[in-house]
Structure formats: structure tokens, C-alpha cells
C-alpha atoms as a PDB file:
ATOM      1  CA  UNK A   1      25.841 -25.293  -4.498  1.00  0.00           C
ATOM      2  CA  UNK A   2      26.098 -22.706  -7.046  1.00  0.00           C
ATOM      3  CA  UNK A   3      28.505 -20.221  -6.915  1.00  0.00           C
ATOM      4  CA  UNK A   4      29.239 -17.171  -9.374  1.00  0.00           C
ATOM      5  CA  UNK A   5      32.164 -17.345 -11.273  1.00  0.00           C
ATOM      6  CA  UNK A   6      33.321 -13.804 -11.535  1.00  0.00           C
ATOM      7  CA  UNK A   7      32.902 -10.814  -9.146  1.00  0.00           C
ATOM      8  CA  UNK A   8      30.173  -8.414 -10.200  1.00  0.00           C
ATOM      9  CA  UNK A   9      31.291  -4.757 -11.473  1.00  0.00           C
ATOM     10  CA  UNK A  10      30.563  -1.827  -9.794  1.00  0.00           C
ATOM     11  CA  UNK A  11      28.484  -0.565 -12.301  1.00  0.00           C
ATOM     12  CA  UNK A  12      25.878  -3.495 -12.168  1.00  0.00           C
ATOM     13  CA  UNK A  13      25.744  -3.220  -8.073  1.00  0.00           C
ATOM     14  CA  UNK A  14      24.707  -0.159  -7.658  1.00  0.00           C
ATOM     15  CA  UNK A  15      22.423  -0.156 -10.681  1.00  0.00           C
ATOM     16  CA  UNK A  16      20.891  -2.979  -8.484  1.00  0.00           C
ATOM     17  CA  UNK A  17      21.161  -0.766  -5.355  1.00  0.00           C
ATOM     18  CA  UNK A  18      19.473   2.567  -6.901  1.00  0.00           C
ATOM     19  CA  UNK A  19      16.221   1.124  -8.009  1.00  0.00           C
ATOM     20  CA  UNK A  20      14.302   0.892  -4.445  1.00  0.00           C
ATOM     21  CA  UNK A  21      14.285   4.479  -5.293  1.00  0.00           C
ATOM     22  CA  UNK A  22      11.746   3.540  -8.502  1.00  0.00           C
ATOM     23  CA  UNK A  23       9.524   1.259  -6.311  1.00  0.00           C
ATOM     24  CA  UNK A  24       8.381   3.744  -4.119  1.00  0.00           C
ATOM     25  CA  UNK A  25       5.094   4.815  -4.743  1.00  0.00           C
ATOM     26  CA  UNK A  26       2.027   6.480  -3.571  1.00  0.00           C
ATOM     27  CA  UNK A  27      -0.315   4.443  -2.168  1.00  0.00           C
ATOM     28  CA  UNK A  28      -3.452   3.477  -4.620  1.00  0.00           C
ATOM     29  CA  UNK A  29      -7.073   5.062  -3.026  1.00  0.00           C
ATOM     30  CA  UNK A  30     -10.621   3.408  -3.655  1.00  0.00           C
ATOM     31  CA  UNK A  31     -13.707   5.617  -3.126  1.00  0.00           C
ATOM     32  CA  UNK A  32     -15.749   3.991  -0.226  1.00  0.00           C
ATOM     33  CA  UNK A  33     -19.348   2.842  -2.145  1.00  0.00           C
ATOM     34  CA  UNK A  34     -21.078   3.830   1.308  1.00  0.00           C
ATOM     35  CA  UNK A  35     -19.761   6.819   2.408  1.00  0.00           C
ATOM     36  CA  UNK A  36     -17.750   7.638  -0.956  1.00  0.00           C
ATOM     37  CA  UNK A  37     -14.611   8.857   1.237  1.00  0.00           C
ATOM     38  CA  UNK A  38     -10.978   7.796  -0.568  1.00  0.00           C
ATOM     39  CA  UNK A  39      -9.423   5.068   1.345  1.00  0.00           C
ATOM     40  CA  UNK A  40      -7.222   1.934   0.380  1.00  0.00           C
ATOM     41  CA  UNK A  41      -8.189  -0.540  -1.486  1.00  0.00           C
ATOM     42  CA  UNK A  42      -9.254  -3.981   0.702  1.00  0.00           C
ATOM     43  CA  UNK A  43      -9.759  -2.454   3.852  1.00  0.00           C
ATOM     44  CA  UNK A  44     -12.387  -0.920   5.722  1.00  0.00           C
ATOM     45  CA  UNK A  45     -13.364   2.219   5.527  1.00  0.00           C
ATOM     46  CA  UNK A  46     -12.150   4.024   8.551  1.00  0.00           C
ATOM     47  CA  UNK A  47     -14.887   7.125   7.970  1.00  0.00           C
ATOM     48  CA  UNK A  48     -18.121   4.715   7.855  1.00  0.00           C
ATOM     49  CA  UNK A  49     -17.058   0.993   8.884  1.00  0.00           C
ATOM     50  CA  UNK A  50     -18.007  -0.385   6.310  1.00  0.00           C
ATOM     51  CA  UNK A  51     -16.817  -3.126   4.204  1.00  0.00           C
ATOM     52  CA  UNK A  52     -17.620  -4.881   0.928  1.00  0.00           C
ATOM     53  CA  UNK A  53     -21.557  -2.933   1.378  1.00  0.00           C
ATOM     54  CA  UNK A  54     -21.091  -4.751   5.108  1.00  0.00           C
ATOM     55  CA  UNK A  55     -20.933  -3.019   8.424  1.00  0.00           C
ATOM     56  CA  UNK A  56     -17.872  -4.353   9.972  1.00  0.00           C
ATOM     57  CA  UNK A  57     -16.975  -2.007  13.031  1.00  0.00           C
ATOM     58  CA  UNK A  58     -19.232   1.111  14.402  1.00  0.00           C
ATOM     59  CA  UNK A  59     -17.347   4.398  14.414  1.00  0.00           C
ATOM     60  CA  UNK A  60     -17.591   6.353  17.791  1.00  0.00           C
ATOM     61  CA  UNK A  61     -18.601   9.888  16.561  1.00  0.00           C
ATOM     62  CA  UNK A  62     -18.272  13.165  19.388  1.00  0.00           C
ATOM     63  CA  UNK A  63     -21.229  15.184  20.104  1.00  0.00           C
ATOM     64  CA  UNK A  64     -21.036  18.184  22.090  1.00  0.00           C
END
């Protein structure tokens, strides 16, 4: 098994610690082709239902 031959410097650990910081993003947004509300990309559209121009799931709407 391999093992490393020298401890690794302070400097180069938390360099390797601080850059979750940099992968944090925002998350990407898709306009829906049916109801053209934003929503992520690969998932269905939780304003319409729909899916890759398929209805997947009916939305319950209120009416008073």
C-alpha cells in the first residue's frame, strides 16, 4: 500500500480545504418549453407537469 513519504505543509492543506468555497454555485435554470416558467434542468416542471413536451404528473390548482 502506498504511503506518502513526507507530511504535507500547512500551506498546501488548507489551500485544499478553502476551495469548497469556489464550488458553490447557483443552481443552472431551463425555461419550461410548455409553460416557459424557469426551472432546473432534467426535471419536471413543477408549474405545468410537464416533461420532455410529456405530461408526467397533473398539478392540483385552487379555485375559490
Amino acid at each position: 500500500m502506498a504511503v506518502p513519504k513526507r507530511k504535507p505543509s500547512k500551506m498546501k492543506v488548507r489551500r485544499r480545504k478553502a476551495t469548497w468555497k469556489n464550488s458553490i454555485k447557483k443552481p443552472t435554470l431551463a425555461e419550461c418549453g410548455h409553460c416557459h416558467a424557469m426551472k432546473l434542468p432534467h426535471v419536471i416542471c413543477p408549474a405545468c407537469g410537464y416533461y420532455n413536451k410529456k405530461q408526467i404528473i397533473t398539478i392540483k390548482t385552487e379555485t375559490k
